[in-house]
Protein backbone atom coordinates (compact mmCIF):
# COMPACT_ATOMS: atom_id res chain seq x y z
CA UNK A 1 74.39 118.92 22.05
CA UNK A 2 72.22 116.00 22.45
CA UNK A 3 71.75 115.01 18.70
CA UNK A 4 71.43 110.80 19.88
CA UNK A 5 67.50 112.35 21.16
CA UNK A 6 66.28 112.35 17.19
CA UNK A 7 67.26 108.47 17.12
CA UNK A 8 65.89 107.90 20.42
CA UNK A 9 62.40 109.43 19.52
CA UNK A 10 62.51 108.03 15.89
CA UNK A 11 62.81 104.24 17.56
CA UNK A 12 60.42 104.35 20.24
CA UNK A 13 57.93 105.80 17.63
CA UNK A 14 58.73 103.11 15.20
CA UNK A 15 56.82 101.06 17.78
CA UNK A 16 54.10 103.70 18.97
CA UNK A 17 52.84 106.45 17.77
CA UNK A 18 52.07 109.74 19.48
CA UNK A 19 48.61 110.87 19.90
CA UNK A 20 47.53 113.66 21.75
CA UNK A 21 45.31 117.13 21.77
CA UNK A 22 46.27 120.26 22.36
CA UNK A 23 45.20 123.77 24.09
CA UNK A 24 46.80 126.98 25.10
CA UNK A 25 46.82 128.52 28.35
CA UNK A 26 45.08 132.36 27.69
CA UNK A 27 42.38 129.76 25.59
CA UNK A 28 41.38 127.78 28.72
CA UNK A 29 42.63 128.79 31.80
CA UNK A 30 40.25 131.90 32.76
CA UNK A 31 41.04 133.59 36.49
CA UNK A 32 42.97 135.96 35.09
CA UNK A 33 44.18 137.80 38.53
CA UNK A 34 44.12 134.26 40.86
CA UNK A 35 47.09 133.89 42.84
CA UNK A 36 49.26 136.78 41.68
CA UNK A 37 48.75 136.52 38.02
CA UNK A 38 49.67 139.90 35.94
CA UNK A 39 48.28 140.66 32.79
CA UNK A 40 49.39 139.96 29.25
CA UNK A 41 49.33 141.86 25.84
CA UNK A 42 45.83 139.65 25.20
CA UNK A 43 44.62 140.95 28.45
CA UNK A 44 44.81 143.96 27.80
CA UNK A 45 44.07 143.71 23.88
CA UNK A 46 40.90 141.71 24.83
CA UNK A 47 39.39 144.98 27.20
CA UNK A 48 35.61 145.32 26.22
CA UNK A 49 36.58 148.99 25.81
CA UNK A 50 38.96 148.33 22.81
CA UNK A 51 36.41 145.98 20.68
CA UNK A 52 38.91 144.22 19.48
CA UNK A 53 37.64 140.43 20.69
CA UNK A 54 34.24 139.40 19.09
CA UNK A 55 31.77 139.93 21.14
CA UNK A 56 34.06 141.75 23.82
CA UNK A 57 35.11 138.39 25.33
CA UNK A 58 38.21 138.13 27.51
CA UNK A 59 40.15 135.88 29.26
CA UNK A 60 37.49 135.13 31.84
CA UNK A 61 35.99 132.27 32.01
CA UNK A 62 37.44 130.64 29.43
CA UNK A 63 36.91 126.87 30.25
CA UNK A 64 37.93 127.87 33.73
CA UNK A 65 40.56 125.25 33.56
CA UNK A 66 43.12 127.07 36.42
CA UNK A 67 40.27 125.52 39.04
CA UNK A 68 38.73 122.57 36.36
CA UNK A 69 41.83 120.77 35.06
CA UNK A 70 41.53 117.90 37.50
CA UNK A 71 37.83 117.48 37.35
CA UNK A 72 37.11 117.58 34.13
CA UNK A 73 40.25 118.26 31.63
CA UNK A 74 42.01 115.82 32.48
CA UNK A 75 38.96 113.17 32.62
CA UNK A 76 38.12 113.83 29.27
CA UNK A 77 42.06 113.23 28.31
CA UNK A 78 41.50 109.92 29.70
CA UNK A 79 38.07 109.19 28.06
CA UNK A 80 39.80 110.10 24.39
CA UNK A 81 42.32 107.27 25.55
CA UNK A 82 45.02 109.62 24.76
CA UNK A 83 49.05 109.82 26.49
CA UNK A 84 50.12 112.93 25.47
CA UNK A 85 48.43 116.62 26.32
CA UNK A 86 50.20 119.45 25.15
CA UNK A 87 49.22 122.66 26.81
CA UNK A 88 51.13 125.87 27.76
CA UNK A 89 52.33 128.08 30.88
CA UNK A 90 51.16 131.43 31.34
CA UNK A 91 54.15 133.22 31.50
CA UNK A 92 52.84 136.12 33.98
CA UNK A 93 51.63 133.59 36.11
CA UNK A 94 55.52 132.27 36.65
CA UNK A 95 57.34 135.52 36.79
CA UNK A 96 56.67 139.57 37.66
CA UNK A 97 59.23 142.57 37.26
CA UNK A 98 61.60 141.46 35.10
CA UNK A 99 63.87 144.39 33.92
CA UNK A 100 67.54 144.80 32.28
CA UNK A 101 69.36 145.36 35.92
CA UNK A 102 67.04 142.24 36.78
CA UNK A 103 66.43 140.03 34.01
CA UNK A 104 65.10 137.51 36.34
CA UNK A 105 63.00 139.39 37.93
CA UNK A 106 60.48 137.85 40.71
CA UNK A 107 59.25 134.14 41.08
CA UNK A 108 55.59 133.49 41.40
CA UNK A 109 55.54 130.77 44.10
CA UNK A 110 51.97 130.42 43.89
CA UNK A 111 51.86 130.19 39.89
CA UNK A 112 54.66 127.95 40.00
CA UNK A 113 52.62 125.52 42.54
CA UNK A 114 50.19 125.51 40.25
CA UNK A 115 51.83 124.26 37.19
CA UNK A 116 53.31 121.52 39.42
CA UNK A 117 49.91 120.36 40.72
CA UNK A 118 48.59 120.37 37.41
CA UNK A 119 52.05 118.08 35.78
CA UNK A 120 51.74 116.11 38.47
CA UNK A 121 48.18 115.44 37.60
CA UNK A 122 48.67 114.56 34.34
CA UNK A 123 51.33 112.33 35.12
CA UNK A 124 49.89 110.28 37.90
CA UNK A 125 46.92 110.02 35.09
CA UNK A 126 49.78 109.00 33.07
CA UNK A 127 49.09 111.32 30.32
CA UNK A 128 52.64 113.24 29.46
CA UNK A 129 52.81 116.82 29.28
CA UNK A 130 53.88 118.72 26.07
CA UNK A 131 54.80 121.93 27.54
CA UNK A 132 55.02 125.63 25.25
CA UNK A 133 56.88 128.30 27.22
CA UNK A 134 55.08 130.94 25.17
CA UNK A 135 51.64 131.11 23.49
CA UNK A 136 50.76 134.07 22.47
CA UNK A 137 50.61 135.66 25.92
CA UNK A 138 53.88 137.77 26.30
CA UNK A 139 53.86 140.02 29.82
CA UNK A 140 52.00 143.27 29.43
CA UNK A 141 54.75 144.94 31.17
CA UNK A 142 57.83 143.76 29.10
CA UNK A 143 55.78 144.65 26.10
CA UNK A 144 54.77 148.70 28.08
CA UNK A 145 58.58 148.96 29.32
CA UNK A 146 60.66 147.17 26.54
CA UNK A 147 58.71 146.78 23.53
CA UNK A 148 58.79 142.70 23.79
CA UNK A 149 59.80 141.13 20.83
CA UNK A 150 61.08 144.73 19.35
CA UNK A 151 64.09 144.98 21.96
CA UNK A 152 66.67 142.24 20.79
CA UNK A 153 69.44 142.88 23.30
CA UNK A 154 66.82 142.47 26.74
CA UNK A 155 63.53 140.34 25.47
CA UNK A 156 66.07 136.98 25.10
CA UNK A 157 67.45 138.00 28.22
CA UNK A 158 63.81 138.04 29.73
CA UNK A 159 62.89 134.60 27.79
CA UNK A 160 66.26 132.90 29.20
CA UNK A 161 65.27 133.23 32.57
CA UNK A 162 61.35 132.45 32.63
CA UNK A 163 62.32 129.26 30.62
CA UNK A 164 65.16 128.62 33.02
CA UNK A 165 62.69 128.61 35.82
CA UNK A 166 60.16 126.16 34.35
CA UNK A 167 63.10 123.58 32.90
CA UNK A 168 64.38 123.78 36.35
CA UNK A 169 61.14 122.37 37.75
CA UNK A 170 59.62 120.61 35.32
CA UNK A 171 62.70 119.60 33.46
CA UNK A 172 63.01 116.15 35.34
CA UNK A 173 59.63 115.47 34.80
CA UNK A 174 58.91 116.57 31.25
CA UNK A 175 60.29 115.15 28.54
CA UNK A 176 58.68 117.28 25.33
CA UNK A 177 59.32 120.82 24.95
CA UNK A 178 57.96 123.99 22.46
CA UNK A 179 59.59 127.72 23.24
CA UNK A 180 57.21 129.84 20.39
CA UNK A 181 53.95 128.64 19.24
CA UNK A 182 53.77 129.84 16.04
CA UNK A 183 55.52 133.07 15.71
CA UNK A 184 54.21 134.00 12.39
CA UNK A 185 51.00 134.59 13.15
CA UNK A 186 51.56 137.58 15.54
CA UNK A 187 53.77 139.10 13.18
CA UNK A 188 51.03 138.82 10.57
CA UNK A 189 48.37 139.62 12.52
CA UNK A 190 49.62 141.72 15.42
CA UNK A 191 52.77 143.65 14.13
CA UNK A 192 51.33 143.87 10.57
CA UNK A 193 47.75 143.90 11.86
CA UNK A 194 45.58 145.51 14.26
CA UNK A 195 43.78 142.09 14.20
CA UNK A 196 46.10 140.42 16.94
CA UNK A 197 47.84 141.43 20.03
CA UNK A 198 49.84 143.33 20.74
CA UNK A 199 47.79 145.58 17.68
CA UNK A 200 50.87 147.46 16.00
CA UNK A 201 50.99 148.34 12.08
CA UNK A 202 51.51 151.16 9.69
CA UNK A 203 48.08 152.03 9.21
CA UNK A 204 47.34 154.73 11.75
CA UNK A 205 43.70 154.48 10.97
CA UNK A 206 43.51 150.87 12.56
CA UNK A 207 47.07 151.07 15.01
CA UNK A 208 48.34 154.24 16.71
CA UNK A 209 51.59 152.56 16.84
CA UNK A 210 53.93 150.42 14.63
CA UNK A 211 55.58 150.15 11.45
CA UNK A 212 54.81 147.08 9.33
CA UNK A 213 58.18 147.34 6.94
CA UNK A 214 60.23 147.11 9.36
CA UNK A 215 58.77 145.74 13.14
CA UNK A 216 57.49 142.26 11.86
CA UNK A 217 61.14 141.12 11.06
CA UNK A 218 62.73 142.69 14.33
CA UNK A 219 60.51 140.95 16.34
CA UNK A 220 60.85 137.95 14.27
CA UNK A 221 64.79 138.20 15.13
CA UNK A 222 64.10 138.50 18.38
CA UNK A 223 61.78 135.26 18.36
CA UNK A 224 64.61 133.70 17.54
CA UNK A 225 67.26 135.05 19.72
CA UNK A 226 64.75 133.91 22.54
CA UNK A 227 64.50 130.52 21.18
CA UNK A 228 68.04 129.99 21.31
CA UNK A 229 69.01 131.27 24.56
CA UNK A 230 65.99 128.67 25.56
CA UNK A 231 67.37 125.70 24.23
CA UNK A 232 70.72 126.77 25.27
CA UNK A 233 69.34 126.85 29.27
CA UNK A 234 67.67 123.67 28.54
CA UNK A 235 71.21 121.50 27.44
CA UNK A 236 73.25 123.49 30.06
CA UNK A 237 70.79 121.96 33.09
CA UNK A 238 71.70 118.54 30.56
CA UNK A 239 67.78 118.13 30.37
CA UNK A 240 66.81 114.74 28.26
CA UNK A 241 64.27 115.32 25.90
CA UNK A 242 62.65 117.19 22.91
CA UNK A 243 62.99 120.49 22.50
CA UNK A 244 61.62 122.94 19.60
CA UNK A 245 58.97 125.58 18.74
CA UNK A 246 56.03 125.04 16.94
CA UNK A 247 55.52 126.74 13.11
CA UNK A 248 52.31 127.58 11.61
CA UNK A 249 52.24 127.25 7.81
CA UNK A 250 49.38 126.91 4.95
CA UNK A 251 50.47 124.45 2.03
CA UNK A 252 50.85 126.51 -1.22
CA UNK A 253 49.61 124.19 -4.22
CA UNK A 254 51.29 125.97 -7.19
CA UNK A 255 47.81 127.68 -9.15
CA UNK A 256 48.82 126.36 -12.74
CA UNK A 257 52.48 124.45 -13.55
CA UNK A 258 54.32 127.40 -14.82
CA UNK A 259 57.67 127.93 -13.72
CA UNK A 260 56.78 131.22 -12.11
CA UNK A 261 53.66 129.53 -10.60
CA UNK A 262 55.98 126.91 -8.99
CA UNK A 263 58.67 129.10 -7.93
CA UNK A 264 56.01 131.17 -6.23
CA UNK A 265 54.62 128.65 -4.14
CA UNK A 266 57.82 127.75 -3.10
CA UNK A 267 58.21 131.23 -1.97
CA UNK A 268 54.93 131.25 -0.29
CA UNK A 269 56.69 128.31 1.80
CA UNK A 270 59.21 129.73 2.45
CA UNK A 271 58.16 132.85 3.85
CA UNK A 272 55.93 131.04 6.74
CA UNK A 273 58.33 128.42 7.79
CA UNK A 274 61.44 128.77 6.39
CA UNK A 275 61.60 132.07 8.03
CA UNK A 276 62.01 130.58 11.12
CA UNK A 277 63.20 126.98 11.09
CA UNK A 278 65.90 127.84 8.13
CA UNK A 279 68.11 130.15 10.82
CA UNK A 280 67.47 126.99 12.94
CA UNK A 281 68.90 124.46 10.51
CA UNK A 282 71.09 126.43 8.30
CA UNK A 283 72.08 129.81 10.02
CA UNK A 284 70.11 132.42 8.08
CA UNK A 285 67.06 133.55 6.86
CA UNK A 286 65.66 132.02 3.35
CA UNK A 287 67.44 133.36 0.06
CA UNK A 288 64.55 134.61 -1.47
CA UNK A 289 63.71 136.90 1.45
CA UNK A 290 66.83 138.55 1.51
CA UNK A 291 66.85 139.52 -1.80
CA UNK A 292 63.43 141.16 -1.71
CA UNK A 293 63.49 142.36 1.95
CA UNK A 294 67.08 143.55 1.95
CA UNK A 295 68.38 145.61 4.71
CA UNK A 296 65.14 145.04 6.23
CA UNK A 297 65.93 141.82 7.41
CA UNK A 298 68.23 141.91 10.27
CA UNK A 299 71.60 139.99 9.79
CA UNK A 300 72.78 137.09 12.20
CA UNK A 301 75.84 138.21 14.06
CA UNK A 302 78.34 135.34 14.17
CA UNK A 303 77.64 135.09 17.77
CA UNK A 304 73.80 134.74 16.92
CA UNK A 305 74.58 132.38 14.73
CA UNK A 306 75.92 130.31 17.25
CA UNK A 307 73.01 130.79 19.64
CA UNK A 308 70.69 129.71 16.48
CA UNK A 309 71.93 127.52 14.27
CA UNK A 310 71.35 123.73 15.43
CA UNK A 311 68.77 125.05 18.37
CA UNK A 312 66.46 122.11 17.67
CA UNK A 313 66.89 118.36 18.47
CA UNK A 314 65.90 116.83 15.08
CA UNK A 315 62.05 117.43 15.46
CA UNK A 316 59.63 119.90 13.93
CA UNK A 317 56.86 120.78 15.74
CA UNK A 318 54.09 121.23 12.77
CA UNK A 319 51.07 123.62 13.10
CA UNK A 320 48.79 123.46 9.83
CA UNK A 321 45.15 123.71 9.38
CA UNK A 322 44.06 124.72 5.61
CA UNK A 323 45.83 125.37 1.82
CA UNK A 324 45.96 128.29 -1.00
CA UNK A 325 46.96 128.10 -4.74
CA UNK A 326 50.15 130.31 -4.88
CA UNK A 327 50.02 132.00 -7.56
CA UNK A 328 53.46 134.24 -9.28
CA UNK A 329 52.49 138.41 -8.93
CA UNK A 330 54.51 141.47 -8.47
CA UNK A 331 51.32 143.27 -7.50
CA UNK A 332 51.73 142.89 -3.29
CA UNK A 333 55.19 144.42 -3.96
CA UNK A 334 53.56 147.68 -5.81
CA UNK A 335 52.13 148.17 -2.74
CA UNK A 336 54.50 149.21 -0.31
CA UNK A 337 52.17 147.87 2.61
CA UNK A 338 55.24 146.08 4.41
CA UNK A 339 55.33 142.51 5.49
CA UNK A 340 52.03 141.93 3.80
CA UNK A 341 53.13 143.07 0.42
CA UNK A 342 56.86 142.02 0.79
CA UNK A 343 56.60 139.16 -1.87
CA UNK A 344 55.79 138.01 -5.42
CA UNK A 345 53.09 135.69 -4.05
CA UNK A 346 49.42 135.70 -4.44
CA UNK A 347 47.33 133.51 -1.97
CA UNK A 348 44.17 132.12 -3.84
CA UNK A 349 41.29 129.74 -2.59
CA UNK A 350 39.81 129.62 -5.94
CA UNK A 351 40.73 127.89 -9.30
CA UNK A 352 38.51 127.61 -12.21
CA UNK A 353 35.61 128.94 -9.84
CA UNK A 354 36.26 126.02 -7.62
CA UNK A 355 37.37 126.55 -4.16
CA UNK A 356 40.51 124.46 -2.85
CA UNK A 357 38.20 122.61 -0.71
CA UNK A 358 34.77 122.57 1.52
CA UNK A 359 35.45 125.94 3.90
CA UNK A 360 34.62 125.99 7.08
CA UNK A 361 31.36 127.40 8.24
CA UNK A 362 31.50 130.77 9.53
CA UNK A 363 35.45 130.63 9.49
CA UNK A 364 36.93 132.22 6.44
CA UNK A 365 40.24 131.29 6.56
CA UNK A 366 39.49 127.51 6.78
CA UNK A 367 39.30 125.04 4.33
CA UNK A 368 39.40 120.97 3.99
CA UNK A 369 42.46 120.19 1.95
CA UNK A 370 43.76 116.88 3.03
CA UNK A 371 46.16 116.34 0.42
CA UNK A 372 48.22 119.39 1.61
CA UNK A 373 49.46 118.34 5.05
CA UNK A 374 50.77 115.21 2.85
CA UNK A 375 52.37 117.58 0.39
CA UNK A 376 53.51 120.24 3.06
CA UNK A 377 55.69 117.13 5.24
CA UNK A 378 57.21 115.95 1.53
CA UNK A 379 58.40 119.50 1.68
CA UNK A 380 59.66 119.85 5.17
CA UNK A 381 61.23 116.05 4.94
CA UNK A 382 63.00 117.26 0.97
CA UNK A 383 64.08 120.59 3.32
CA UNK A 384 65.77 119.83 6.40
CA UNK A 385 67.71 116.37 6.36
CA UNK A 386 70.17 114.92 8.47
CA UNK A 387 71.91 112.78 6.58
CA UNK A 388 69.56 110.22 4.70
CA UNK A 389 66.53 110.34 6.84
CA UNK A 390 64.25 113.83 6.94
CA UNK A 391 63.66 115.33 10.11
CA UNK A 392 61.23 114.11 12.17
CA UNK A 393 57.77 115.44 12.22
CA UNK A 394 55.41 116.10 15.18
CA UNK A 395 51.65 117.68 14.00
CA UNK A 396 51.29 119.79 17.33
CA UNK A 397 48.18 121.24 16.11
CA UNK A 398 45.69 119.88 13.00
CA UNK A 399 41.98 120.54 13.70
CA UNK A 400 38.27 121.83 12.39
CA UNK A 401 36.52 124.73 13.40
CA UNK A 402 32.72 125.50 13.40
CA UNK A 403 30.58 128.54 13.84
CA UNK A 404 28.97 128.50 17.18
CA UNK A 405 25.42 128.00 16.92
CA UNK A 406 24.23 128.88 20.73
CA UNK A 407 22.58 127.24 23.35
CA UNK A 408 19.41 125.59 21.82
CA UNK A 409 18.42 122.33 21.13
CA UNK A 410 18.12 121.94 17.45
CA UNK A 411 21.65 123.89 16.79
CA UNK A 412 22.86 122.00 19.81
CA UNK A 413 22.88 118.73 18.29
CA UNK A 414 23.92 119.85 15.08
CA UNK A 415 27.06 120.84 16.98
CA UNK A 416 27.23 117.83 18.92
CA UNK A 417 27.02 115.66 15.80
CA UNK A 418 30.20 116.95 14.05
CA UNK A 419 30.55 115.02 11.17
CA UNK A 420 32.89 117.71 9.21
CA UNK A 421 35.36 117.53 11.89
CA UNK A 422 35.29 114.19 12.06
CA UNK A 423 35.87 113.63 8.17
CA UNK A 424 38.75 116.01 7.93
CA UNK A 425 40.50 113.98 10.77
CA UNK A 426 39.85 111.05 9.20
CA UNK A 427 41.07 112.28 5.69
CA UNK A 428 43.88 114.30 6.98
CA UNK A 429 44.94 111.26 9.27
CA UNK A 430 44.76 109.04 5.86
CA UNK A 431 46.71 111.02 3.97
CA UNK A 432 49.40 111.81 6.81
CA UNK A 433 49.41 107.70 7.06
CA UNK A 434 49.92 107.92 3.39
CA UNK A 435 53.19 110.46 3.50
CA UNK A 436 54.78 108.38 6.06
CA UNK A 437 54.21 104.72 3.95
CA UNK A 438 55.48 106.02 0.36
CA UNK A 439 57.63 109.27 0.65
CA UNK A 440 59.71 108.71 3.33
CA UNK A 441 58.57 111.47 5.50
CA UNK A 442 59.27 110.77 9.17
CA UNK A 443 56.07 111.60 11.09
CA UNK A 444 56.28 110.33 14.77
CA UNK A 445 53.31 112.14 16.34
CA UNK A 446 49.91 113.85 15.91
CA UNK A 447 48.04 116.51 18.17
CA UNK A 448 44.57 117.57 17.10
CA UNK A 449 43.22 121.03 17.69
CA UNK A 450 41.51 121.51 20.17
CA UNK A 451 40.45 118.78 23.15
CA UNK A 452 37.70 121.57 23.87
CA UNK A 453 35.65 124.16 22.87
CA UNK A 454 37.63 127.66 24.08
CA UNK A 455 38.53 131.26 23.83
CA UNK A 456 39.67 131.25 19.95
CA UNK A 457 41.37 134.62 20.27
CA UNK A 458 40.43 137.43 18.54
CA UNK A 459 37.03 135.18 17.83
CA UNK A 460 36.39 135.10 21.01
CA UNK A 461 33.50 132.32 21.87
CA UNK A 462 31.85 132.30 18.28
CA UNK A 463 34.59 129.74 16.50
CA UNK A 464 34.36 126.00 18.38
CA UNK A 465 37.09 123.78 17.45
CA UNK A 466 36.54 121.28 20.67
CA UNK A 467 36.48 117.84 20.07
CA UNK A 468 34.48 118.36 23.31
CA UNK A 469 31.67 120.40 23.44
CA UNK A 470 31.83 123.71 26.55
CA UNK A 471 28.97 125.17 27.58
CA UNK A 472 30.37 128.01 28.74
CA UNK A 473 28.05 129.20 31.42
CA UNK A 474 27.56 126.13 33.29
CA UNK A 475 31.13 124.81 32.03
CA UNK A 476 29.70 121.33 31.21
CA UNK A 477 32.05 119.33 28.92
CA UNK A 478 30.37 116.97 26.45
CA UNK A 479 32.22 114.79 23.98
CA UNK A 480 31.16 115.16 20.41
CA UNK A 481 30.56 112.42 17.91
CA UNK A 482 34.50 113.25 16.23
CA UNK A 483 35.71 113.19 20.09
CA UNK A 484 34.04 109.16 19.95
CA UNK A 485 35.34 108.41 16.47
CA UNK A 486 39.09 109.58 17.54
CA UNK A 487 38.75 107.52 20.71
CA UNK A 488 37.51 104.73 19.56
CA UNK A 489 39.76 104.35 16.20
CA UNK A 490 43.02 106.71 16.35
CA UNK A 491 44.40 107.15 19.99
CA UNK A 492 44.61 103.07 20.75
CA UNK A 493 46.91 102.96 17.14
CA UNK A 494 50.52 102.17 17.44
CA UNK A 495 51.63 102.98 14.19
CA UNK A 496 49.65 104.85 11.51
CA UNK A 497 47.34 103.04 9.77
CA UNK A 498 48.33 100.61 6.51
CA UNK A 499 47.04 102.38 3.00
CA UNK A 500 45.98 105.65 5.04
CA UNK A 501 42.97 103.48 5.46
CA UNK A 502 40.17 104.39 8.59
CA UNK A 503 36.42 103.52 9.25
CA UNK A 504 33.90 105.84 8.16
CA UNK A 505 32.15 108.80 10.03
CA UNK A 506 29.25 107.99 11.17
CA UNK A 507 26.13 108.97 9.28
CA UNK A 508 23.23 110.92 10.72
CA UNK A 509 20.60 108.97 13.33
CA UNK A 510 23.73 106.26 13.90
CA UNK A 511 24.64 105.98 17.15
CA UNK A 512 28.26 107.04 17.84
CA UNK A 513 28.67 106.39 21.43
């Protein structure tokens, strides 16, 4: 086990800091079919028949980036002054007919090619890849032949190999790994959901198939299982590096300071991250889960436990955008609606008819709570220790989303001049500077979400969270004002800043350039 890699990162990042932005492969990539690509679950969830996608968008064109990524991605990686891009592989893109008597199935040669014009790219730009094995995107046919993440004795099988092919050829090369970007999020919204891929739930008036009691913590299991059997490929090659996966995770602010107030935000913690990264660190699932969920929740075999436990190299990859008030109910429970209603928990924006903070135009969902990702890494750091030092922290996605406005001039520069995103960098940056100067939280690097405008899943083109503007149609890349702020005061930082402290947003009619 190479535990010495925690030290190693935490020292070099004593002296720099790692900034970087983020996208996903199904977000940007487009040319779906090119070069023997098969389909995934968002493929096919995203068919203009289903309506599923907002405005029956699909994978195509994206920001085109399979034929774009050295003309213009990777130019406007160099423009934010940024060393570190974290993107993903498309798995069907790597390998094709994997089955039980073949769990590797058949190489890609021309998908594989790809990915290594693409590292070596970034590389000789000398901006370092952050690579996720899995975004969202599982094969079509593992999930039509195997039910995916439902089938715990194949799908880590499946996983093993695909992520033994990509550490074998990128392993050398890369240094910073994530197996699952955030794997709550499909079990919330696709296995409890029809709002997600692959579209399974209880409800047969919104999913013909699924069960949302019982599938969201199978597949969760399975997650897991797949995890492990990565990380276990990745120190039996003896790759040096990173490894993890990436967790999603709103900060609960307890609604009033009752006891049963507190207890249930700590729940509400719990049950996003703790789910996952608790089996990682510990060797089971949260406490308070298994007493409510039972014999629901599938039990760790002692060999799973193995696989599991300790399946992380002292880093969490951190995925947070907004905040609730948690506030204590037995109402979900009364229910019975299944991994929705499996808690005591309610999630509130609102307190004293005041919203948590400014919400995000057009984006429900999102709202501007800086103080949260300071509150939410006191957590993790209080959570998962190694001996007197909290584990460190990596933000692999933080970012601000706006309604898109279309293509005309007067909306146009309203877009362009973001000053909303801009702000809740800045004040989420401050207060992340803030966490690491005065509670001892261990934060070592910082990916905003996105570098450019994209396919935002089941919103399809309406939701822009670019720090680059995409015109879609002519697939023109323009920096916005935030994308010049970042540049010209975050990515040249070597530590974070002293008192959280960083230069004003511009203000409308300045010039930002």
């Amino acid at each position: 086990m190479k535990t010495c890699i925690f030290f190693v990162l935490a020292s070099k990042t004593a002296a720099e800091f790692i900034w970087g932005a983020s996208t996903a492969a199904w977000q940007i990539e487009g040319y779906t079919q090119a070069d023997g690509r098969l389909p995934s679950i968002w493929d096919e969830f995203a068919r203009p028949i289903y309506g599923h996608v907002a405005g029956k968008a699909t994978g195509d064109p994206a920001d085109k980036d399979y034929v774009f990524y050295k003309d213009k991605t990777i130019p406007l990686l160099q423009g934010l002054g940024v060393k570190y891009y974290r993107m993903s592989i498309s798995w069907t893109r790597i390998l094709h007919s994997q089955t039980k008597d073949n769990p590797g199935g058949v190489l890609n040669k021309a998908g594989l090619a790809h990915y290594a014009q693409v590292i070596s790219a970034l590389k000789g730009a000398g901006i370092e890849p952050v690579i996720t094995l899995w975004h969202w995107d599982t094969p079509l046919e593992l999930e039509t032949k195997y039910g995916s993440w439902l089938d715990k004795t194949h799908m880590p099988l499946f996983f093993e190999a695909y992520a033994g092919v990509v550490f074998s050829n990128f392993g050398k090369f890369c240094t910073h790994w994530i197996t699952l970007n955030e794997p709550h999020t499909p079990l919330r919204l696709g296995y409890s959901n029809q709002w997600h891929a692959p579209g399974r739930c209880s409800d047969r008036k919104a999913c013909k198939y699924g069960d949302s009691a019982t599938e969201p913590y199978t597949a969760a299991h399975t997650m897991l299982l797949s995890h492990g059997r990565a990380v276990k490929v990745f120190r039996e090659l003896n790759l040096d590096g990173v490894i993890g996966l990436s967790l999603s995770g709103d900060y609960c602010e307890p609604y009033s300071n009752s006891k049963l107030d507190k207890l249930a935000a700590e729940h509400c913690m719990e049950w996003q991250v703790a789910f996952f990264f608790d089996p990682i660190f510990f060797g089971d699932y949260p406490k308070s889960m298994r007493k409510i969920i039972g014999k629901r929740l599938p039990k760790f075999t002692d060999e799973e436990v193995k696989l599991v436990k300790g399946s992380h190299t002292g880093v969490y990859f951190q995925n947070h955008y907004t905040s609730v008030y948690a506030m204590h109910s037995k109402e979900n429970r009364k229910r019975k609606c299944g991994f929705h209603c499996d808690n005591e928990f309610a999630k509130l924006v609102k307190k004293d008819g005041q919203l948590i903070g400014k919400n995000a135009k057009g984006i429900s969902w999102l709202y501007s709570y800086p103080p949260g990702l300071r509150k939410f890494q006191q957590w993790l750091t209080k959570r998962y220790r190694s001996g007197d030092k909290g584990i460190a922290i990596i933000v692999s996605e933080n970012g601000w989303g706006d309604v898109d406005y279309g293509y005309n001039p007067a909306t146009y520069a309203k877009e362009m001049f973001d000053v909303d995103r801009c702000n809740y960098y800045r004040e989420y940056i401050g207060n992340m500077s803030l966490g690491a100067q005065y509670d001892g939280v261990n934060v070592v690097g910082y990916f905003a979400w996105s570098l450019m405008d994209n396919l935002e899943w089941a919103a399809g083109y309406t939701a822009r969270f670019g720090l680059a503007y995409v015109d879609f149609e002519s697939q023109k890349r323009t920096p916005k004002m935030s994308y010049h702020w970042f540049k010209n005061f975050i990515s040249s930082l070597k530590a974070l800043p002293h008192n959280g402290g960083l230069p004003l947003c511009p203000t409308p009619g300045a010039n930002y350039v």
